[in-house]
N, C-alpha and C. Protein backbone atom coordinates (compact mmCIF):
# COMPACT_ATOMS: atom_id res chain seq x y z
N UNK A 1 -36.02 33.34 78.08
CA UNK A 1 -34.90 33.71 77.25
C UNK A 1 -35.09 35.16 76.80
N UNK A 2 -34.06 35.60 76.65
CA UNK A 2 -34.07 37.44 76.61
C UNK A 2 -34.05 37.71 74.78
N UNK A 3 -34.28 38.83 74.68
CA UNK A 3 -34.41 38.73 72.85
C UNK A 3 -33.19 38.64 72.42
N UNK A 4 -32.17 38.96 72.73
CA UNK A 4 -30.88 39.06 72.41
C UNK A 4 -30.64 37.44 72.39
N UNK A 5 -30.72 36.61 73.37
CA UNK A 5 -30.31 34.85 73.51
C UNK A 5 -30.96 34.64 72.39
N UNK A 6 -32.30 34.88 71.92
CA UNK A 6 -33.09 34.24 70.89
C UNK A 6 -32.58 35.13 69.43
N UNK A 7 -31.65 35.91 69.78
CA UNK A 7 -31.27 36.56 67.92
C UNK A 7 -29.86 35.77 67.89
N UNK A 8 -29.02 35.71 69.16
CA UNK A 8 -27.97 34.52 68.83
C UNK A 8 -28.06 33.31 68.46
N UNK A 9 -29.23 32.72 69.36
CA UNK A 9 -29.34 31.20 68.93
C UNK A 9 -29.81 31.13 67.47
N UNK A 10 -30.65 32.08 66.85
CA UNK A 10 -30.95 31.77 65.51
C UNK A 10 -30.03 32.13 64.74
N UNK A 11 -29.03 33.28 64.90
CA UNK A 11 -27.51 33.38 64.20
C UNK A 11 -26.89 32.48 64.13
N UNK A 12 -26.35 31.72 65.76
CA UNK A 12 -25.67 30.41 65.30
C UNK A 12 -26.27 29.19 64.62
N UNK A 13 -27.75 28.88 64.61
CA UNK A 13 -28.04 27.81 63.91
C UNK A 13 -28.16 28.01 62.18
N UNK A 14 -28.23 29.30 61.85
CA UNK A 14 -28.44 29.19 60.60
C UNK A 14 -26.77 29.24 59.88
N UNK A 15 -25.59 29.91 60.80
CA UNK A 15 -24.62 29.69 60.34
C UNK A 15 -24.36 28.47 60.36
N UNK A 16 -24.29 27.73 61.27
CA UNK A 16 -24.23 25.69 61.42
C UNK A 16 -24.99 25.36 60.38
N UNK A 17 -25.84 25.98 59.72
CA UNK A 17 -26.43 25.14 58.63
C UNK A 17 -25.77 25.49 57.07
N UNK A 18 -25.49 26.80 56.99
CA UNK A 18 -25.18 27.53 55.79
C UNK A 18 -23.68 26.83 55.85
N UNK A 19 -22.59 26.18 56.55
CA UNK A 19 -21.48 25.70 56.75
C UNK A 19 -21.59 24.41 56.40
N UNK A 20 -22.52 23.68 56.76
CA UNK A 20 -22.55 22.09 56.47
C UNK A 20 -23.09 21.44 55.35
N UNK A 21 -24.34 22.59 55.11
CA UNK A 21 -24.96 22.23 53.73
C UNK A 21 -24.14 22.22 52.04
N UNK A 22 -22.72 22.43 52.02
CA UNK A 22 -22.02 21.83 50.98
C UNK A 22 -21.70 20.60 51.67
N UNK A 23 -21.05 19.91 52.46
CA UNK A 23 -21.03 18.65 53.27
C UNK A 23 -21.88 18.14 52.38
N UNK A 24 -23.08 18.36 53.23
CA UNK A 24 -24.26 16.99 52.90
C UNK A 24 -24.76 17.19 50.86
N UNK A 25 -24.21 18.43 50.75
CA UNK A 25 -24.56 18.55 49.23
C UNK A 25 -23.57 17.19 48.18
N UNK A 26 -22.21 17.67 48.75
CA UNK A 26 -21.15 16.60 48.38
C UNK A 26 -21.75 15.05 48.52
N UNK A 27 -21.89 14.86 49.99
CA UNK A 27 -21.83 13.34 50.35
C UNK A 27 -23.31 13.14 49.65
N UNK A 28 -24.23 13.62 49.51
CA UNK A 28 -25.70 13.20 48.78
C UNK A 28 -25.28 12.48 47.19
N UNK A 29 -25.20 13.83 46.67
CA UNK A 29 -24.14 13.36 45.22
C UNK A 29 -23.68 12.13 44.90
N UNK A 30 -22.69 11.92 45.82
CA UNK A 30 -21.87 11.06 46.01
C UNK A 30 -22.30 9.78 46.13
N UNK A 31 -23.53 10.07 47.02
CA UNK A 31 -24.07 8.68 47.23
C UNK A 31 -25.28 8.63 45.85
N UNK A 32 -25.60 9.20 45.30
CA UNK A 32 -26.59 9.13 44.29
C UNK A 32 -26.01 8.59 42.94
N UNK A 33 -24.68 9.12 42.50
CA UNK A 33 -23.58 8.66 41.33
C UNK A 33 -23.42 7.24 41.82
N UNK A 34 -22.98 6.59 43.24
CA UNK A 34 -23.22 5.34 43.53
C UNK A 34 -24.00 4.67 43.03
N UNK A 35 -25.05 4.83 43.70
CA UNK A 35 -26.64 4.45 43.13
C UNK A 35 -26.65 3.86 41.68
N UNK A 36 -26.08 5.18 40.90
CA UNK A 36 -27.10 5.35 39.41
C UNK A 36 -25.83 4.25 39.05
N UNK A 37 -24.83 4.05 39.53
CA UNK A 37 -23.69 3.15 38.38
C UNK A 37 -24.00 1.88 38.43
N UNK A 38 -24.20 1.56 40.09
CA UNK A 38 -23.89 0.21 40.48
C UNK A 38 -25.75 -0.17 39.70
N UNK A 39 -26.69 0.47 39.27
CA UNK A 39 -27.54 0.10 38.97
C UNK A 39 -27.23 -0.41 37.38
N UNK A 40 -26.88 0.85 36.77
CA UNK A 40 -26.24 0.62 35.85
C UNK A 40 -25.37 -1.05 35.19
N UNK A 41 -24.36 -1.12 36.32
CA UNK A 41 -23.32 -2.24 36.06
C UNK A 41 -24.35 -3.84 36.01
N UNK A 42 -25.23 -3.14 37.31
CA UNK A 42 -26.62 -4.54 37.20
C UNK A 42 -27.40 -4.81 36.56
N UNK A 43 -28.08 -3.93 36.40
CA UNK A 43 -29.12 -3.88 35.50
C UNK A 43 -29.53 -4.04 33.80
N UNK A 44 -28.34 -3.20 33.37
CA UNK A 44 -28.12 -2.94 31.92
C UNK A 44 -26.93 -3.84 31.43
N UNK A 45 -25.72 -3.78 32.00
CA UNK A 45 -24.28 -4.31 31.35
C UNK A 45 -24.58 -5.97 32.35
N UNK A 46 -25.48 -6.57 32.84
CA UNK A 46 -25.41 -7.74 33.37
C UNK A 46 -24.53 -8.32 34.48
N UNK A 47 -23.96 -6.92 35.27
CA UNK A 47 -23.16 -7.85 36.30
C UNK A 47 -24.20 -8.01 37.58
N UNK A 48 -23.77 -9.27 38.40
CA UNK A 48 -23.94 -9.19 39.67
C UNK A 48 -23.38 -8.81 40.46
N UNK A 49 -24.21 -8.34 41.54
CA UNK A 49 -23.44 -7.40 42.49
C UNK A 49 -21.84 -7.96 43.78
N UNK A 50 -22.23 -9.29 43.44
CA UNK A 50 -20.69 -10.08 43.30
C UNK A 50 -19.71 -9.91 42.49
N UNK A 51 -19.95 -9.68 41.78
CA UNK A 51 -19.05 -9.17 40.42
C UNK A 51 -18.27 -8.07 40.85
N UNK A 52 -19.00 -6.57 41.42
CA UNK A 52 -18.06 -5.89 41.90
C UNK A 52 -17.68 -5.49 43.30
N UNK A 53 -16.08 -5.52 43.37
CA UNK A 53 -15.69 -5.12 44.79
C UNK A 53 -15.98 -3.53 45.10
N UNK A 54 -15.99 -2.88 44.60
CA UNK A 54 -16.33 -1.55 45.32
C UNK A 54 -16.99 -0.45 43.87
N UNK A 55 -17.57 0.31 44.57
CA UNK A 55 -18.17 1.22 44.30
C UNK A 55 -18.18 2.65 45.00
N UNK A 56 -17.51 3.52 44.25
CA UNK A 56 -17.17 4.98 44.90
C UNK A 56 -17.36 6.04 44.30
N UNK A 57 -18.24 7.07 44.91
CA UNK A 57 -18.53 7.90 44.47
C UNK A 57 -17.72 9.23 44.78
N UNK A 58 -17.17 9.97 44.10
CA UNK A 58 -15.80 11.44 43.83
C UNK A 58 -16.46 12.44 43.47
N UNK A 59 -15.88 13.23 44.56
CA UNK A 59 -15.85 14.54 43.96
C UNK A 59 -14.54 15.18 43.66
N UNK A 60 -14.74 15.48 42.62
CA UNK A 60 -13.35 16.24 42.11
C UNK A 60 -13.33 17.28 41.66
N UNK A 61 -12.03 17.66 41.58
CA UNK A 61 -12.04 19.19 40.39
C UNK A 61 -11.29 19.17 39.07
N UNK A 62 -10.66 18.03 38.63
CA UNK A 62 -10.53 18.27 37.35
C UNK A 62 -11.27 17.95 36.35
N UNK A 63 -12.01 16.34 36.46
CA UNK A 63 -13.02 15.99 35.89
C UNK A 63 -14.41 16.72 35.57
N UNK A 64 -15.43 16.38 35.64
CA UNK A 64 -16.91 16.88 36.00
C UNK A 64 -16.53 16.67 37.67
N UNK A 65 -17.94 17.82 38.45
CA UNK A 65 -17.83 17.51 39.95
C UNK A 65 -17.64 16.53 40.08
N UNK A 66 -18.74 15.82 39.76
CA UNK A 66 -18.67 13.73 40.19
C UNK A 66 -18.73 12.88 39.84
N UNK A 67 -18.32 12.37 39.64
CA UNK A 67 -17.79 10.47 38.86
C UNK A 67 -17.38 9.37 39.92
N UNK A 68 -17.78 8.09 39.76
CA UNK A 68 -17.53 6.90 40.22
C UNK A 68 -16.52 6.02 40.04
N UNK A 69 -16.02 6.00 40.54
CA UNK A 69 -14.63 4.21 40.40
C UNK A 69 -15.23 3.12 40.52
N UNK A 70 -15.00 2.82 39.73
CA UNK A 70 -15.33 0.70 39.96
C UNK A 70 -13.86 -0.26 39.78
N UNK A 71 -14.44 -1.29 41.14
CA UNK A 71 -13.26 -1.58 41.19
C UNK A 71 -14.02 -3.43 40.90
N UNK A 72 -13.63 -4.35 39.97
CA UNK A 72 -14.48 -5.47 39.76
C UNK A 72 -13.34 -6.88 40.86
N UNK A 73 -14.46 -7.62 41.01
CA UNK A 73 -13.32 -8.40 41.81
C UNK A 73 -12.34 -9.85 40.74
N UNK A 74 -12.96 -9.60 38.98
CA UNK A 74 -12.15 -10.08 38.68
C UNK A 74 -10.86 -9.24 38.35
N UNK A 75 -11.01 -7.98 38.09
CA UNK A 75 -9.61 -7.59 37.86
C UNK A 75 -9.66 -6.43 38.93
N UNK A 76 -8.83 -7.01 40.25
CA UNK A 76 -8.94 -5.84 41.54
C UNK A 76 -7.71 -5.26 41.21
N UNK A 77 -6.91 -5.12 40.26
CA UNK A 77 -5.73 -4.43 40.44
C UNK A 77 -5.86 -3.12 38.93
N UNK A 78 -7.43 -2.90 39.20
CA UNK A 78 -7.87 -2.19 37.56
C UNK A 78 -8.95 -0.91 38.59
N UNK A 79 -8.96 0.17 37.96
CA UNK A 79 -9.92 1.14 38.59
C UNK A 79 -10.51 1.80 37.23
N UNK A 80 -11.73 1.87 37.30
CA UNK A 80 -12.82 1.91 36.03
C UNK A 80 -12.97 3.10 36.86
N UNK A 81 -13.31 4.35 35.92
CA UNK A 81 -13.91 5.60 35.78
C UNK A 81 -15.20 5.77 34.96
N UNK A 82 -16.04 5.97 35.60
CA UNK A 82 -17.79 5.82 34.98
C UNK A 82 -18.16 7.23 35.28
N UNK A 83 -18.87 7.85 34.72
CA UNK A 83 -19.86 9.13 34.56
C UNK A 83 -21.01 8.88 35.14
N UNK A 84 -21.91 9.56 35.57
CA UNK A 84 -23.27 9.27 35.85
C UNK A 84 -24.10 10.81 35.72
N UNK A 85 -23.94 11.28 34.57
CA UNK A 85 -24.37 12.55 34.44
C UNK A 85 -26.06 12.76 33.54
N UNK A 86 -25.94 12.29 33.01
CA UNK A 86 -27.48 12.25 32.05
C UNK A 86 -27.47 11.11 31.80
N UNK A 87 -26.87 9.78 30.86
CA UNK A 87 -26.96 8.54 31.19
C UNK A 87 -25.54 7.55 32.19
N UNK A 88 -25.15 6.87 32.14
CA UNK A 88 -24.24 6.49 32.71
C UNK A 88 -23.53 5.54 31.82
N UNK A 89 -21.67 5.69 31.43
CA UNK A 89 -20.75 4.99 30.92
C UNK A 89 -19.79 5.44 31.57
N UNK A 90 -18.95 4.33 30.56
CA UNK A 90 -17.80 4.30 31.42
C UNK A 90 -16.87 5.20 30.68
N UNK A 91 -15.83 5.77 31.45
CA UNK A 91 -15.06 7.19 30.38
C UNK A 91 -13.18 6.69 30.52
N UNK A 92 -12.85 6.02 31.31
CA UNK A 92 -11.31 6.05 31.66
C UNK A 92 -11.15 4.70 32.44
N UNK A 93 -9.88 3.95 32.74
CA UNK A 93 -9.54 3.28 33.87
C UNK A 93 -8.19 3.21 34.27
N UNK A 94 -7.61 2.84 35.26
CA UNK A 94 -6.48 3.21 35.57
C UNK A 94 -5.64 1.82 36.14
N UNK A 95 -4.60 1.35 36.23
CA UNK A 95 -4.03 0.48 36.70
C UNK A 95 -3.50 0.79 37.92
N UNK A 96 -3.74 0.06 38.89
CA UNK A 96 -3.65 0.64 40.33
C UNK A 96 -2.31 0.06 40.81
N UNK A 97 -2.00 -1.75 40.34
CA UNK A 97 -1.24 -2.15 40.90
C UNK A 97 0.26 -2.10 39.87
N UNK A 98 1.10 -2.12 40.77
CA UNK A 98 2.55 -1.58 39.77
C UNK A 98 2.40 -3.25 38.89
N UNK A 99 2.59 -4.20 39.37
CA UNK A 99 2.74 -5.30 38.93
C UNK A 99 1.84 -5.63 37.31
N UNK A 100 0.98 -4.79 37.52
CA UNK A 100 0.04 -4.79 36.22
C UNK A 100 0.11 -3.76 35.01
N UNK A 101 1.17 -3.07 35.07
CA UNK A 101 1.18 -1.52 34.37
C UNK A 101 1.06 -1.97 33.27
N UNK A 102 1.69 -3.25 32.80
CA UNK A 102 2.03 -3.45 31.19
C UNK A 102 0.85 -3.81 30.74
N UNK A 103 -0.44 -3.67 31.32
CA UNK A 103 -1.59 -4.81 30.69
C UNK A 103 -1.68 -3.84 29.92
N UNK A 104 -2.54 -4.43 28.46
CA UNK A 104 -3.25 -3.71 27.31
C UNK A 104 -4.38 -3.62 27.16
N UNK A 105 -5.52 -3.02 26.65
CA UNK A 105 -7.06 -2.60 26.82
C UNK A 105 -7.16 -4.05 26.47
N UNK A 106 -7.14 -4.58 25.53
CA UNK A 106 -7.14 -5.48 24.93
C UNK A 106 -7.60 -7.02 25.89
N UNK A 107 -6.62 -6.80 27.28
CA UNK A 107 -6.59 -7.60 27.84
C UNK A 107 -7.45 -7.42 29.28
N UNK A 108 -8.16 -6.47 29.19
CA UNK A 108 -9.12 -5.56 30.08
C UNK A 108 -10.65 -6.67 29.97
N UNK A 109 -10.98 -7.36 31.20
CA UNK A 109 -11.84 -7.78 31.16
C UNK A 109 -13.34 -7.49 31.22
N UNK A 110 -13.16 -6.28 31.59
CA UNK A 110 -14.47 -5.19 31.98
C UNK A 110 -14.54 -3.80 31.13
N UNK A 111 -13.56 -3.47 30.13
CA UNK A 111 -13.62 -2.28 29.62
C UNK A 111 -14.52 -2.14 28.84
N UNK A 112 -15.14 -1.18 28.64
CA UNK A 112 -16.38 -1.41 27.33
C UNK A 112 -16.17 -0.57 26.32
């Protein structure tokens, strides 16, 4: 290989890396806010991991970078907003399904 092939190939690999490494910065995150909630929801607040249908980790821009949704499988038509920044709670939830808009916190089986 001529010196010139070997100053391209190391140009293009470090650009392929300097390009992807927010990627894997995001999806790491993402999967780590997972982690820390669903440990959270188990560990500390007593659910089993039957208890919830999903677990998702966001990146956003209006909130903090990243926060989690929980979605529980007794109330699947409810989306829980959790933090996972220094300890982990829950901050917001949202009613997903139209049929449910009128519910009241009150009647929130998982809100804390």
């Amino acid at each position: 290989m001529t010196r010139l092939h070997k100053i391209v190939l190391i140009v293009s690999t470090l650009l392929i890396l300097i390009l992807i490494s927010p990627l894997i910065y995001v999806e790491v995150n993402k999967k780590i806010y997972e982690n820390r909630v669903t440990d959270y929801l188990v560990e500390e607040q007593g659910y089993e991991k039957e208890d919830i249908a999903s677990v998702k980790g966001v990146w956003g821009v209006k909130m903090p970078n990243f926060y989690t949704t929980v979605i529980f499988e007794n109330e699947p038509y409810v989306e829980y907003t959790y933090f996972a920044h220094n300890g982990v709670g829950q901050f917001d939830y949202e009613v997903i399904d139209g049929e449910h808009k009128e519910i009241n916190v009150e009647d929130l089986k998982n809100y804390e």
